[in-house]
N, C-alpha and C. Protein backbone atom coordinates (compact mmCIF):
# COMPACT_ATOMS: atom_id res chain seq x y z
N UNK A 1 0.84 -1.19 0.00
CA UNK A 1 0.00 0.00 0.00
C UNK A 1 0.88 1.24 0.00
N UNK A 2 0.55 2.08 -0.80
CA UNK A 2 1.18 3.20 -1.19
C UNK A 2 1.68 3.89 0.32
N UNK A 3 2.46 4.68 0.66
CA UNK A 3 2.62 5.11 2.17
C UNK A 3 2.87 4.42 3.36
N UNK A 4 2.85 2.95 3.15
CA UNK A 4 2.73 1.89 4.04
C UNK A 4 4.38 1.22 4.29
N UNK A 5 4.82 1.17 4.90
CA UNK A 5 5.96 0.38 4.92
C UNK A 5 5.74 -0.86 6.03
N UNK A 6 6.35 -1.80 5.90
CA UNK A 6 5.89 -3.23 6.67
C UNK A 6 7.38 -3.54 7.09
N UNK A 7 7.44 -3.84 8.41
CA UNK A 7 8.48 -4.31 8.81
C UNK A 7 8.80 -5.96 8.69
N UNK A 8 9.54 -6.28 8.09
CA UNK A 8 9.36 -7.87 8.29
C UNK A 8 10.42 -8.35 8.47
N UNK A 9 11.38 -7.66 9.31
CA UNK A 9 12.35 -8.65 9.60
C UNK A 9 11.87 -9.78 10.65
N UNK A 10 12.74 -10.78 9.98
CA UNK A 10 12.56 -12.10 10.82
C UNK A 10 12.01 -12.18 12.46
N UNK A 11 13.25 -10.95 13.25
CA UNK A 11 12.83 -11.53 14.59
C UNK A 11 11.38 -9.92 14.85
N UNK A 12 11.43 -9.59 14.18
CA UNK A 12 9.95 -8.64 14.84
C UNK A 12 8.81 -9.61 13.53
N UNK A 13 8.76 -10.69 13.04
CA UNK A 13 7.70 -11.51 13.11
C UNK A 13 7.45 -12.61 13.54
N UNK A 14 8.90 -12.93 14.65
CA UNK A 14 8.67 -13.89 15.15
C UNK A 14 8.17 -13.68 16.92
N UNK A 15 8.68 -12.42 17.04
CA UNK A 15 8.49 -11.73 18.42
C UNK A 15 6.82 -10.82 18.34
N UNK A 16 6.36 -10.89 16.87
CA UNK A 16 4.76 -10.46 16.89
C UNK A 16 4.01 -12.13 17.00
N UNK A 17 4.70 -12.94 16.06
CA UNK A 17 3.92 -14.51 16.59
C UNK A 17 3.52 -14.56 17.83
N UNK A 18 4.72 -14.27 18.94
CA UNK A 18 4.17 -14.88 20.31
C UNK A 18 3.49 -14.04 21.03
N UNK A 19 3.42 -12.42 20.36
CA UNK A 19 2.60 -11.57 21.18
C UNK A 19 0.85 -11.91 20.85
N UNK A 20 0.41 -12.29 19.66
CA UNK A 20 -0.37 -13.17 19.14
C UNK A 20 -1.03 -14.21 20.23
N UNK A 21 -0.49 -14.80 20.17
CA UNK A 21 -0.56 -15.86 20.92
C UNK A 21 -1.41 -15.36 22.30
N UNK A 22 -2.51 -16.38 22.39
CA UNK A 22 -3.66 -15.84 23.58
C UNK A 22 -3.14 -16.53 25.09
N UNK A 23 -2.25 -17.13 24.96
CA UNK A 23 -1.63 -17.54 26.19
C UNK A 23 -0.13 -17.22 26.62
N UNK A 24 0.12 -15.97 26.10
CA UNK A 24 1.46 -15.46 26.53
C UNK A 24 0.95 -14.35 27.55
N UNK A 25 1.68 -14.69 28.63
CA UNK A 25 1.57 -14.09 29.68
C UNK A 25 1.52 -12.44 29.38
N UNK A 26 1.24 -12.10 30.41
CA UNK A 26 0.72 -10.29 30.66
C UNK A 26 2.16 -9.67 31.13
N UNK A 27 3.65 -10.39 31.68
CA UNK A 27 4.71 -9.72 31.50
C UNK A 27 5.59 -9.76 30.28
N UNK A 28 5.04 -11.26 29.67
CA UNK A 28 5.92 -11.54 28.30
C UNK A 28 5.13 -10.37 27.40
N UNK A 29 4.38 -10.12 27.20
CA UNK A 29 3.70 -9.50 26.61
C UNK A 29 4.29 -7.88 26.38
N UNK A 30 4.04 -7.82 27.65
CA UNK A 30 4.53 -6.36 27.95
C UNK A 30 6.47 -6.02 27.29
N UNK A 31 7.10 -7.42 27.96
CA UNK A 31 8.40 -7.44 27.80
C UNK A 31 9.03 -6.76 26.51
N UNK A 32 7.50 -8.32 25.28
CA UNK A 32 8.09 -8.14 23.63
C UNK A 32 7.49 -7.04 23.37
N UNK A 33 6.41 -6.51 23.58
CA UNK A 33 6.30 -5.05 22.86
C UNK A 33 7.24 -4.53 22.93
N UNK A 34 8.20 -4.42 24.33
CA UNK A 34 9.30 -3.47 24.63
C UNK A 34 10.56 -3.78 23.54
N UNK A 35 10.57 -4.71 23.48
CA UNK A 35 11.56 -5.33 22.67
C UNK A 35 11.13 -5.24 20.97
N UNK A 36 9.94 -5.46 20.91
CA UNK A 36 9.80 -5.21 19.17
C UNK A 36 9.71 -3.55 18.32
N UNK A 37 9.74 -2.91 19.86
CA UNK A 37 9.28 -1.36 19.42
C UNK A 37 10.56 -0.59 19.04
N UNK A 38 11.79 -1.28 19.78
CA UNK A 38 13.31 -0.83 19.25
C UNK A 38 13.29 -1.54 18.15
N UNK A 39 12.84 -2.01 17.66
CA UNK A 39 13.33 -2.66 15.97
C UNK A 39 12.24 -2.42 15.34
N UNK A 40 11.06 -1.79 15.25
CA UNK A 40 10.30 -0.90 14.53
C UNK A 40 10.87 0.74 14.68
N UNK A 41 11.37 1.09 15.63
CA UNK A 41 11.79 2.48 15.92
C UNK A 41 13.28 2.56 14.49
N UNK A 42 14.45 1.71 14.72
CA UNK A 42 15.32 1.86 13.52
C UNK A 42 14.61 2.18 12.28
N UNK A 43 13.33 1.71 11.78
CA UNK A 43 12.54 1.47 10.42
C UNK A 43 11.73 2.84 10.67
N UNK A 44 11.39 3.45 11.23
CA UNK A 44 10.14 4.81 11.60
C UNK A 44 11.58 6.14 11.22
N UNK A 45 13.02 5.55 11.90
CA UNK A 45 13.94 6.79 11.69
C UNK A 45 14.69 7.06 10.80
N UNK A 46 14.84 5.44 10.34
CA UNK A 46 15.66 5.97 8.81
C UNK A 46 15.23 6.57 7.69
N UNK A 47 16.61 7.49 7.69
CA UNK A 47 16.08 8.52 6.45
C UNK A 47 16.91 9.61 7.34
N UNK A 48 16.49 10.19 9.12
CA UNK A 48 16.78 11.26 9.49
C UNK A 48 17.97 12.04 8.96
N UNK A 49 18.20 13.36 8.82
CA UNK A 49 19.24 13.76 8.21
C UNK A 49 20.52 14.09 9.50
N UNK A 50 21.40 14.07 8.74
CA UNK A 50 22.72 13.90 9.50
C UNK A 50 23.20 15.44 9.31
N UNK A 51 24.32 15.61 10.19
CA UNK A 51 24.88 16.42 9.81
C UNK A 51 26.38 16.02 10.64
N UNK A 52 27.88 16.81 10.53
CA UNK A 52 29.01 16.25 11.07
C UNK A 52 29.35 17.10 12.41
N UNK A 53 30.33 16.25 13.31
CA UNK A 53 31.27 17.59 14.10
C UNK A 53 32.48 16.87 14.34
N UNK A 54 33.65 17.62 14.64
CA UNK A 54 34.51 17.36 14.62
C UNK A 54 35.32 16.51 15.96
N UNK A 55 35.48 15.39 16.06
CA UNK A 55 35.19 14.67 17.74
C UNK A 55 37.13 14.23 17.89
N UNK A 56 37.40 13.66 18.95
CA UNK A 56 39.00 12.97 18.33
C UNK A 56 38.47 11.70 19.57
N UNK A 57 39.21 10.48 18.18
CA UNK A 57 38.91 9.28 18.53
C UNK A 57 39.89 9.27 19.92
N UNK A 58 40.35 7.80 20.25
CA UNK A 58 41.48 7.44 20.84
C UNK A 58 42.84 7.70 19.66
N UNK A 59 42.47 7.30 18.62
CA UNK A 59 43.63 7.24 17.32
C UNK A 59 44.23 8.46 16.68
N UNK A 60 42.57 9.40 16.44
CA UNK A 60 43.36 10.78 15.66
C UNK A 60 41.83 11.50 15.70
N UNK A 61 41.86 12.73 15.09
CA UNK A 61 40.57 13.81 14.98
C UNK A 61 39.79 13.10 13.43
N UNK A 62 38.74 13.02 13.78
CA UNK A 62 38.06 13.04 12.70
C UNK A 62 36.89 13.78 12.63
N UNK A 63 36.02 13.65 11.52
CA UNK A 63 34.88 14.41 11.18
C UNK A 63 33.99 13.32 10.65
N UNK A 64 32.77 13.15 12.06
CA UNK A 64 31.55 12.42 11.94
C UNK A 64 30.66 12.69 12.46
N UNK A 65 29.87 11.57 11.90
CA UNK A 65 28.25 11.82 11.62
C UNK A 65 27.48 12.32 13.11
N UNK A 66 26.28 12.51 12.81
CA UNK A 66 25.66 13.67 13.95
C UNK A 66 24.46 13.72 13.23
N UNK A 67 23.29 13.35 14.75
CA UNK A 67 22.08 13.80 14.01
C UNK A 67 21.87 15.26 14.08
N UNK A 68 21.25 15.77 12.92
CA UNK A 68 21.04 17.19 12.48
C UNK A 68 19.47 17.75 12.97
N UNK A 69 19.45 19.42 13.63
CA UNK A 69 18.05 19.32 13.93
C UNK A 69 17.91 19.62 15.27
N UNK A 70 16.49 20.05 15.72
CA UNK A 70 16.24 19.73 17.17
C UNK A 70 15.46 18.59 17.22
N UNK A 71 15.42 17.36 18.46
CA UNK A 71 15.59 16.05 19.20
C UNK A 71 13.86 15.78 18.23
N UNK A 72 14.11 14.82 18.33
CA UNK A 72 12.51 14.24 18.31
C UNK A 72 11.45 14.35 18.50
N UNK A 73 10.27 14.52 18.42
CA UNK A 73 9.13 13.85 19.41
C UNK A 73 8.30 12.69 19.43
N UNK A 74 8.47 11.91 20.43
CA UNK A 74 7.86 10.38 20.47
C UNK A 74 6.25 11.14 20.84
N UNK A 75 5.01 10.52 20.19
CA UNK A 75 4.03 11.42 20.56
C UNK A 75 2.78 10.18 20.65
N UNK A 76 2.91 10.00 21.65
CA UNK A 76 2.49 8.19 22.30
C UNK A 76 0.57 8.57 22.92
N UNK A 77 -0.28 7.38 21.81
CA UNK A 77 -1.33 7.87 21.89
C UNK A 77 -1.73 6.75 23.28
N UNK A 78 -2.14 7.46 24.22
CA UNK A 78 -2.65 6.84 25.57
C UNK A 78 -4.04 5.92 25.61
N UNK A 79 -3.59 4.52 26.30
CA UNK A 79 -2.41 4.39 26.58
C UNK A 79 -1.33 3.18 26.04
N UNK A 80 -1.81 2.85 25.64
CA UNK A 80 -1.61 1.77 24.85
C UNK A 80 -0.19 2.17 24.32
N UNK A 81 -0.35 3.47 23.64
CA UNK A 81 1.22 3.86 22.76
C UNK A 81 2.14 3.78 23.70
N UNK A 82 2.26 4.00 24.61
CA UNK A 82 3.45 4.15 25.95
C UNK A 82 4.06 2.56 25.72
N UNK A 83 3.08 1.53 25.51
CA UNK A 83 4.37 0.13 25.40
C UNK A 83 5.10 0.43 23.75
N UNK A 84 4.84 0.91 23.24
CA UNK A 84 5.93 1.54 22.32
C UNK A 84 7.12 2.76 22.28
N UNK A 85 6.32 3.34 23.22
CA UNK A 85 7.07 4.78 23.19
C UNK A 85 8.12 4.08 24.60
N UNK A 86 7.74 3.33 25.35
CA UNK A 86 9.08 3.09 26.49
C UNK A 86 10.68 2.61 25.74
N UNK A 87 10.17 1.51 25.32
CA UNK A 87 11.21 0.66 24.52
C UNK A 87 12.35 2.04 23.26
N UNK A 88 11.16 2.95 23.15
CA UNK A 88 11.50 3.52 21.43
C UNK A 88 12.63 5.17 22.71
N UNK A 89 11.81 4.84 23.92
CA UNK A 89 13.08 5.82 24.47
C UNK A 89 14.27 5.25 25.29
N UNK A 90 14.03 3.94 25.02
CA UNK A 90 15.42 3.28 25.58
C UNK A 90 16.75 3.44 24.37
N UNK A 91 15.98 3.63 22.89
CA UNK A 91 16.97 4.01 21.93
C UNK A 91 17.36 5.68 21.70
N UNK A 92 16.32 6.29 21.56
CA UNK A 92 16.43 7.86 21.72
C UNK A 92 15.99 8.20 23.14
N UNK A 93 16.90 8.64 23.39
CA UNK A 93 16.63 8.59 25.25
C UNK A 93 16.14 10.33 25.00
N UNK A 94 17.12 10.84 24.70
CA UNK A 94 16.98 12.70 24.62
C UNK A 94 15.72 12.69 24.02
N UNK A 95 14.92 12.03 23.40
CA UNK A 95 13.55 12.53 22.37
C UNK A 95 12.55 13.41 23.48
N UNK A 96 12.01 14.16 22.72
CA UNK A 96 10.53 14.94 23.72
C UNK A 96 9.75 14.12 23.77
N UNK A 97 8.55 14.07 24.39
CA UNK A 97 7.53 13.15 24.62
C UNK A 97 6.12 14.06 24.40
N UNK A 98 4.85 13.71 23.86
CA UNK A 98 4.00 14.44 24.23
C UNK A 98 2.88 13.34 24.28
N UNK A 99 1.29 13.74 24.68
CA UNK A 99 0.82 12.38 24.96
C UNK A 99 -0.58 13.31 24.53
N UNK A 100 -1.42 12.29 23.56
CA UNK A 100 -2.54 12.41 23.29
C UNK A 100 -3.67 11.53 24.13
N UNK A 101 -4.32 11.70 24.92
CA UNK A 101 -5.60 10.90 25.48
C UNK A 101 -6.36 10.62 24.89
N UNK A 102 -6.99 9.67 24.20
CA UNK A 102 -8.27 9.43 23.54
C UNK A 102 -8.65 7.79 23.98
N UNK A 103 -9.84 8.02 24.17
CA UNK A 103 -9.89 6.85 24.58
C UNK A 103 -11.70 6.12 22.91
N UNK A 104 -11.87 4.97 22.39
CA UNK A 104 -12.68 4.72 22.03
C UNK A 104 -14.00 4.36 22.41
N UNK A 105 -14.88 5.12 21.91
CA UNK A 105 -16.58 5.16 22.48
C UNK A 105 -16.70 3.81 21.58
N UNK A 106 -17.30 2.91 22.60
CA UNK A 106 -17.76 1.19 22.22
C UNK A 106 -18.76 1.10 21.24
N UNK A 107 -19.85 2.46 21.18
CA UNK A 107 -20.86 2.26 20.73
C UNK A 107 -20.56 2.49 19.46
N UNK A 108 -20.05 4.46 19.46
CA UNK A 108 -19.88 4.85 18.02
C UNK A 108 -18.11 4.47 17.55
N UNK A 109 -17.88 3.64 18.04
CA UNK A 109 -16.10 3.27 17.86
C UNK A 109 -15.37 4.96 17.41
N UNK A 110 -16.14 5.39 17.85
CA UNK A 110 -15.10 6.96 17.44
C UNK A 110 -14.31 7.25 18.88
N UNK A 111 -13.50 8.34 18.36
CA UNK A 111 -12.25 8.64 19.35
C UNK A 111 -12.79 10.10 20.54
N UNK A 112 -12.37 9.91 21.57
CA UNK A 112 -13.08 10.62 22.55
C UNK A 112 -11.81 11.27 22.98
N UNK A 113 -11.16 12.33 22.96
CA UNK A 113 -10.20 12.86 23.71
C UNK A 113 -10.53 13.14 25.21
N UNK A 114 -9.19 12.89 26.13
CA UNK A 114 -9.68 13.41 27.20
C UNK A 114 -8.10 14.32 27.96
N UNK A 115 -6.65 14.00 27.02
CA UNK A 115 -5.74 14.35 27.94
C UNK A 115 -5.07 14.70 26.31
N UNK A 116 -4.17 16.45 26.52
CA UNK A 116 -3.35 15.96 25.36
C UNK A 116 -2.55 17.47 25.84
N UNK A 117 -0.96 16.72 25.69
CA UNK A 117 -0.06 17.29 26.38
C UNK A 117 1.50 17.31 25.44
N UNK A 118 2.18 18.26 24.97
CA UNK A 118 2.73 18.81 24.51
C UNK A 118 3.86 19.75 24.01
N UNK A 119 5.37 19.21 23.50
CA UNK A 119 6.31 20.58 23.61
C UNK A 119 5.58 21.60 22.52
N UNK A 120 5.99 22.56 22.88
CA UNK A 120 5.52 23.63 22.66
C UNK A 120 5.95 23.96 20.60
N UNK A 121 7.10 23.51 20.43
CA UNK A 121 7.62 23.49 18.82
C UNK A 121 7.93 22.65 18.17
N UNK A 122 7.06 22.17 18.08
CA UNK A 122 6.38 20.66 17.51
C UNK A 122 6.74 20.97 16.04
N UNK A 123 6.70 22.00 15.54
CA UNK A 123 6.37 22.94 13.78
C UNK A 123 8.10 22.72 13.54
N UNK A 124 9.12 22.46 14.09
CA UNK A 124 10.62 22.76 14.27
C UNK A 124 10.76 21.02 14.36
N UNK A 125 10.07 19.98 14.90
CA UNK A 125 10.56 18.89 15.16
C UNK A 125 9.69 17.46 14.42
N UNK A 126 10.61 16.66 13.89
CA UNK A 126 9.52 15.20 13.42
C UNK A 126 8.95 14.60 14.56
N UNK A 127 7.89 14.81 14.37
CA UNK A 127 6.92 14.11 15.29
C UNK A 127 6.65 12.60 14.91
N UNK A 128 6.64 11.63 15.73
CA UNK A 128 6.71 9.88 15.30
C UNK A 128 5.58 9.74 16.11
N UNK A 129 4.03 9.45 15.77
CA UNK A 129 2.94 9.18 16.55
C UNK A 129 3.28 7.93 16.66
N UNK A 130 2.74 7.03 18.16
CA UNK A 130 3.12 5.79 18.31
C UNK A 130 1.55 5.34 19.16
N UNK A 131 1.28 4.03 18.06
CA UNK A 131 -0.08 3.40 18.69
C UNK A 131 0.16 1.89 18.44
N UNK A 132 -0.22 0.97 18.74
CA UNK A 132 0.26 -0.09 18.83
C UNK A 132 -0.80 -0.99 17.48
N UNK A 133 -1.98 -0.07 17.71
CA UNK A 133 -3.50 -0.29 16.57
C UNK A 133 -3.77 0.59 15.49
N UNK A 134 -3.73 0.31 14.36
CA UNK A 134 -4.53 1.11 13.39
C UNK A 134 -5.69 0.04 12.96
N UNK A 135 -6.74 0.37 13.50
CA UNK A 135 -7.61 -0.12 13.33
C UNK A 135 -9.15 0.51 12.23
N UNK A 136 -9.74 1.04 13.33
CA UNK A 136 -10.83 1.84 12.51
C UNK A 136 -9.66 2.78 12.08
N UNK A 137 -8.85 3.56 12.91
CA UNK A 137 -7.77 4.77 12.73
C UNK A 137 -8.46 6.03 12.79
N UNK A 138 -10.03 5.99 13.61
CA UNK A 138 -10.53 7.04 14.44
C UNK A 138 -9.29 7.98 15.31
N UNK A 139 -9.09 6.48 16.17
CA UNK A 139 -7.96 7.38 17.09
C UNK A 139 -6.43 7.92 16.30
N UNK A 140 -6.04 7.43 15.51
CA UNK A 140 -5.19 7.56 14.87
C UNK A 140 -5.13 8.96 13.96
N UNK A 141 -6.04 9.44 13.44
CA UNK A 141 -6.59 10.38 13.16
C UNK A 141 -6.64 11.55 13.61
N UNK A 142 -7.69 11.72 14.66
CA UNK A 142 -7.69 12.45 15.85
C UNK A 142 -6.44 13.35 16.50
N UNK A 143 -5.23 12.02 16.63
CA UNK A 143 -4.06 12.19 17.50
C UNK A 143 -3.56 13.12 16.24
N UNK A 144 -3.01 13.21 15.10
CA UNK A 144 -2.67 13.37 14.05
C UNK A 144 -3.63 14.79 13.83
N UNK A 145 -4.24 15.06 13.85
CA UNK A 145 -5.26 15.98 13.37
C UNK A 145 -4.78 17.11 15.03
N UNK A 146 -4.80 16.81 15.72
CA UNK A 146 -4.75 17.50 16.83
C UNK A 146 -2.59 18.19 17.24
N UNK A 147 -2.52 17.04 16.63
CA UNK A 147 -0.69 17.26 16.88
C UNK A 147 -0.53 18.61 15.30
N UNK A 148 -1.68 18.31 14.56
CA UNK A 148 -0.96 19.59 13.25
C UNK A 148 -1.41 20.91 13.89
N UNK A 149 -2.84 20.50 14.90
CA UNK A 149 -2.83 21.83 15.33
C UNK A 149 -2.04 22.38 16.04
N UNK A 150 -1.26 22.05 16.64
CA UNK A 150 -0.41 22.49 17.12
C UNK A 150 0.59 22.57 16.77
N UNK A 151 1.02 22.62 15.26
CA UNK A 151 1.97 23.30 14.41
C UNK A 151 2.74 22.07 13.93
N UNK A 152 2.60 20.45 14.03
CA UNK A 152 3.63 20.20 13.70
C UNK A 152 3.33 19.51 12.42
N UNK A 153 4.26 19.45 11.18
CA UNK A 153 4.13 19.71 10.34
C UNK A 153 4.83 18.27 9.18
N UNK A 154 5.93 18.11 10.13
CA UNK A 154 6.88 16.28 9.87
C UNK A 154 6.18 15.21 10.65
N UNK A 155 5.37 14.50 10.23
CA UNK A 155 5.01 13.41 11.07
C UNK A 155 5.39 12.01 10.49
N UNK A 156 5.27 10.72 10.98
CA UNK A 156 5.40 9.71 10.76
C UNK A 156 4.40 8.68 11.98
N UNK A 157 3.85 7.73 11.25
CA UNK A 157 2.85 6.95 11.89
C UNK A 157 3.34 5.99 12.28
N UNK A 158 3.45 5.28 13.26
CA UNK A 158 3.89 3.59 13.67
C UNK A 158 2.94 2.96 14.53
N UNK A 159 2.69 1.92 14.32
CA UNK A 159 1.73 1.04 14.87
C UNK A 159 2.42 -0.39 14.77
N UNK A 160 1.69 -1.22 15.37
CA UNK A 160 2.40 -3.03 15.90
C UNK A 160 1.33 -3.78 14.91
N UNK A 161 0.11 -3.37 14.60
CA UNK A 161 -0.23 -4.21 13.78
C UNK A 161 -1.47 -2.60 12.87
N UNK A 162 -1.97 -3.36 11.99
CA UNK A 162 -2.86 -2.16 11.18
C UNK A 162 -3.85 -3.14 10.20
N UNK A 163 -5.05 -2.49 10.00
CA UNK A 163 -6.06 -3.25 9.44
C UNK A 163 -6.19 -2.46 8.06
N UNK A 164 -6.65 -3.45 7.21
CA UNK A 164 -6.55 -2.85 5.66
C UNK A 164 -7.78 -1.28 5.68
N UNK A 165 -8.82 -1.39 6.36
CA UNK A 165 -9.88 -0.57 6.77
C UNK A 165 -9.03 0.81 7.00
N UNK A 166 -8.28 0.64 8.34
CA UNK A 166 -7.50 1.54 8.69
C UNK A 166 -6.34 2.37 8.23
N UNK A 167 -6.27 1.56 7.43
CA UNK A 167 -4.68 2.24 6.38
C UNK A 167 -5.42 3.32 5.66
N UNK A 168 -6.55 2.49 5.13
CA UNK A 168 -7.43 3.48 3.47
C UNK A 168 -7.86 4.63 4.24
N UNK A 169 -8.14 4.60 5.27
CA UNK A 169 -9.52 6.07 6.46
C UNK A 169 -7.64 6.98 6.55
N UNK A 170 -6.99 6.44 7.13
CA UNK A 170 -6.12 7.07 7.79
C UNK A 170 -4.89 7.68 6.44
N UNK A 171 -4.89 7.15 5.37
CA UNK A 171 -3.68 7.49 4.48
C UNK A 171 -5.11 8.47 3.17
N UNK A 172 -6.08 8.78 3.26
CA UNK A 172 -6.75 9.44 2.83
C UNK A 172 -7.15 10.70 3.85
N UNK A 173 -6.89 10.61 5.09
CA UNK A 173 -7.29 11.76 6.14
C UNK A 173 -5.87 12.53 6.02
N UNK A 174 -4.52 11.35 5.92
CA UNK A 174 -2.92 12.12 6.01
C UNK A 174 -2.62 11.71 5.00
N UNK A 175 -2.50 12.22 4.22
CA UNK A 175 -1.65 11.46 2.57
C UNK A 175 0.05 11.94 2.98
N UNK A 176 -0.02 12.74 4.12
CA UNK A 176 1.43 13.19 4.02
C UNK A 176 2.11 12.88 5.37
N UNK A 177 1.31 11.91 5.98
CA UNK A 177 1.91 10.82 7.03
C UNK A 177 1.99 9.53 6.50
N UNK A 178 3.99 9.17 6.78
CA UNK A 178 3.88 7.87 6.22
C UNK A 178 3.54 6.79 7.56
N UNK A 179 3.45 5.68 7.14
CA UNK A 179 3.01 4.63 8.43
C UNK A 179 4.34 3.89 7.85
N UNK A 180 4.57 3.30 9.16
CA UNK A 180 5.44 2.13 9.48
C UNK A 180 4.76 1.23 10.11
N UNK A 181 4.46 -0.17 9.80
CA UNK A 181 4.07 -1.26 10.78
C UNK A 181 4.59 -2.60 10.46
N UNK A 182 4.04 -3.44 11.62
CA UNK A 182 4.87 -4.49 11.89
C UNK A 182 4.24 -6.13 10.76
N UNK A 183 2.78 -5.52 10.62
CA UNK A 183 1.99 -6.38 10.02
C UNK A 183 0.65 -5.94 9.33
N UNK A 184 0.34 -6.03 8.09
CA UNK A 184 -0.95 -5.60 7.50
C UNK A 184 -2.01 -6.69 7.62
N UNK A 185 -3.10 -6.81 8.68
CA UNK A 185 -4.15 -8.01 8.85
C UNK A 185 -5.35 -8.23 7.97
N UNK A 186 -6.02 -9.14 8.19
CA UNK A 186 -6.63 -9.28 7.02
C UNK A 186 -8.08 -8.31 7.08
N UNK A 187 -8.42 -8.10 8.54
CA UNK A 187 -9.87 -6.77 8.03
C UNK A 187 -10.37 -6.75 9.77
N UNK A 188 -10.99 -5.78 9.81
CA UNK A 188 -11.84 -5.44 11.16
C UNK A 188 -13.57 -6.28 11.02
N UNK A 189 -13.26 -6.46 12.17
CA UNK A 189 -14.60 -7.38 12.63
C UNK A 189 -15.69 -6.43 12.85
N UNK A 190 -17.05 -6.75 13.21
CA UNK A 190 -17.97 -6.20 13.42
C UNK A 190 -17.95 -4.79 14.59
N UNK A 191 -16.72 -5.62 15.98
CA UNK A 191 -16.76 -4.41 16.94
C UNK A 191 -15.41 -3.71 16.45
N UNK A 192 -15.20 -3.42 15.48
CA UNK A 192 -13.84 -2.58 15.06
C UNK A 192 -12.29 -3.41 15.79
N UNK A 193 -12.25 -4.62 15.83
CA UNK A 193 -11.06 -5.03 16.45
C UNK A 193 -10.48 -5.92 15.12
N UNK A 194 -9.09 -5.39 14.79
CA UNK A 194 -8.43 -6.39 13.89
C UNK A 194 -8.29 -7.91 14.16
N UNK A 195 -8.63 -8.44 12.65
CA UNK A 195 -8.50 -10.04 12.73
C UNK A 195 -7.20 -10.54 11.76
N UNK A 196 -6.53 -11.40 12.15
CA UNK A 196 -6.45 -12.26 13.45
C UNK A 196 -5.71 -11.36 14.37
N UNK A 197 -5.44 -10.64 14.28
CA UNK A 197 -4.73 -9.04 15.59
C UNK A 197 -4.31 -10.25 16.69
N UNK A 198 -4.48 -9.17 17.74
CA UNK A 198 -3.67 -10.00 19.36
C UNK A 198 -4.36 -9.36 20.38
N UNK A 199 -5.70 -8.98 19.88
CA UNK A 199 -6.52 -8.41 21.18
C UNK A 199 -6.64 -7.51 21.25
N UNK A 200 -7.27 -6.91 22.64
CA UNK A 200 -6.74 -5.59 22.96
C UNK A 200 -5.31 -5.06 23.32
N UNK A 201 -4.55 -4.44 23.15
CA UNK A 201 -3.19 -4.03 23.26
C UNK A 201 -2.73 -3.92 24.57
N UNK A 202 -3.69 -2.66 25.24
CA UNK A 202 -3.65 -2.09 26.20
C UNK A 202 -3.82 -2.84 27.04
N UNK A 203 -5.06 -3.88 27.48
CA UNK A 203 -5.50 -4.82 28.27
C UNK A 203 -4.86 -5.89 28.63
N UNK A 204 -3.68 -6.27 27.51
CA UNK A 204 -3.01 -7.27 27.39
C UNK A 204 -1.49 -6.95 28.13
N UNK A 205 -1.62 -5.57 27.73
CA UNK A 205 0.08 -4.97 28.27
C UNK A 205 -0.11 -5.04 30.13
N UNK A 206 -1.13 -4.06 30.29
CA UNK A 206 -1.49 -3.65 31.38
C UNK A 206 -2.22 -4.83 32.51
N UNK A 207 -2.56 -6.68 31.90
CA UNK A 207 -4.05 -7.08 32.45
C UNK A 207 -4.70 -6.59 33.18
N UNK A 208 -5.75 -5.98 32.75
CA UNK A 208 -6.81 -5.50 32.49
C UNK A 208 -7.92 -6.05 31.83
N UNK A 209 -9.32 -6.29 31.57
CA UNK A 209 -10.43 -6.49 31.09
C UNK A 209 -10.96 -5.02 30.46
C-alpha cells in the first residue's frame, strides 16, 4: 500500500507470533512489545538527516556523523502507545515526549479525547505518533489531526499491527503521514477489532479487562 511500509524482519515476526498468541503471559507480553518497538523504531527513523562535528577518537581527529536538527518527538497515543514509546526511548533517550488521550466510544467506535499534552515546537521537530492499533484509525486520526494543530508539520505513523480498513480512512485523512508497521491483517470485525490481531493491546500490556 502506497505510504505503508511493513516491517518484516525475521525476529519482529517472530516476536509479533508470540505476542499473538492468547496464552502469553501479561509480562511476556509487555516485555516483547518493549523489545519489538526498538526494531520498529530503527525502520520509523531511517532517512533522518545527519549532519558532522569534529570529535577525536582514541587514534586521531576526525569528522563524523551527527544527528542534524532539534531532538525528536515520540508522541504516544494513551495508553496503549506508551508500550511503544518506552522501549523507542530506551533508543532515543533525549527525544521529547507528548501524549494524546483518547480513549474509544464502544458504541460509536469513534475517538473521545480526554488528555493531550505537549512541547511547545512541535512545527521545528519530526513528530513519530506511536499506537500499537490502526484499526478503525478514528484514534489515529484524531491524534494526528490535533498534533498539526499544534503546528507540527513532519510526522510519521507507527503502529504493531494495522487493518486494511484503517490504512485506506487514515492514508486518505494524512496522505502526508507515512506509516510504518509491523503487520498488514486481514480486516476489522464487526466491533472494530483487527482479525487475526492480538486483542486488545492495552489490556493485554497492562491485564486488564
Amino acid at each position: 500500500m502506497q505510504g505503508v511500509t511493513v516491517v518484516d524482519h525475521p525476529l519482529v515476526q517472530h516476536k509479533l507470533t508470540i505476542m499473538r498468541d492468547k496464552d502469553t503471559s501479561t509480562a511476556s507480553f509487555r516485555r516483547l512489545l518493549r523489545e519489538i518497538s526498538l526494531l520498529l523504531c530503527y525502520e520509523v527513523t531511517r532517512g533522518l538527516e545527519l549532519t558532522t562535528r569534529i570529535i577525536e577518537t582514541p587514534m586521531q581527529t576526525m569528522e563524523a556523523p551527527t544527528l542534524e536538527g532539534k531532538k525528536l518527538v515520540f508522541a504516544s497515543v494513551l495508553r496503549a502507545g506508551n508500550g511503544l514509546l518506552d522501549g523507542m526511548l530506551d533508543l532515543v533517550p533525549a527525544a521529547r515526549v507528548a501524549h494524546v488521550g483518547l480513549y474509544r466510544d464502544h458504541e460509536t467506535l469513534e475517538a473521545v479525547e480526554y488528555f493531550f499534552k505537549a512541547p511547545g515546537d512541535l512545527g521545528d521537530r519530526l513528530v513519530i505518533v506511536v499506537d500499537p492499533m490502526l484499526a478503525t484509525a478514528n484514534s489515529a486520526i484524531m491524534a494526528v489531526d490535533k498534533l498539526k494543530e499544534r503546528g507540527a508539520t513532519n510526522l510519521r505513523f507507527l503502529c504493531l499491527l494495522a487493518a486494511p480498513e484503517g490504512i485506506a480512512r487514515f492514508t486518505k485523512a494524512h496522505p502526508d503521514v507515512p506509516v510504518v508497521t509491523a503487520s498488514i491483517d486481514e480486516k476489522l470485525n464487526e466491533k472494530g477489532y483487527i482479525v487475526p490481531g492480538l486483542g486488545d493491546a492495552g489490556d493485554r500490556m497492562y491485564g486488564t479487562k
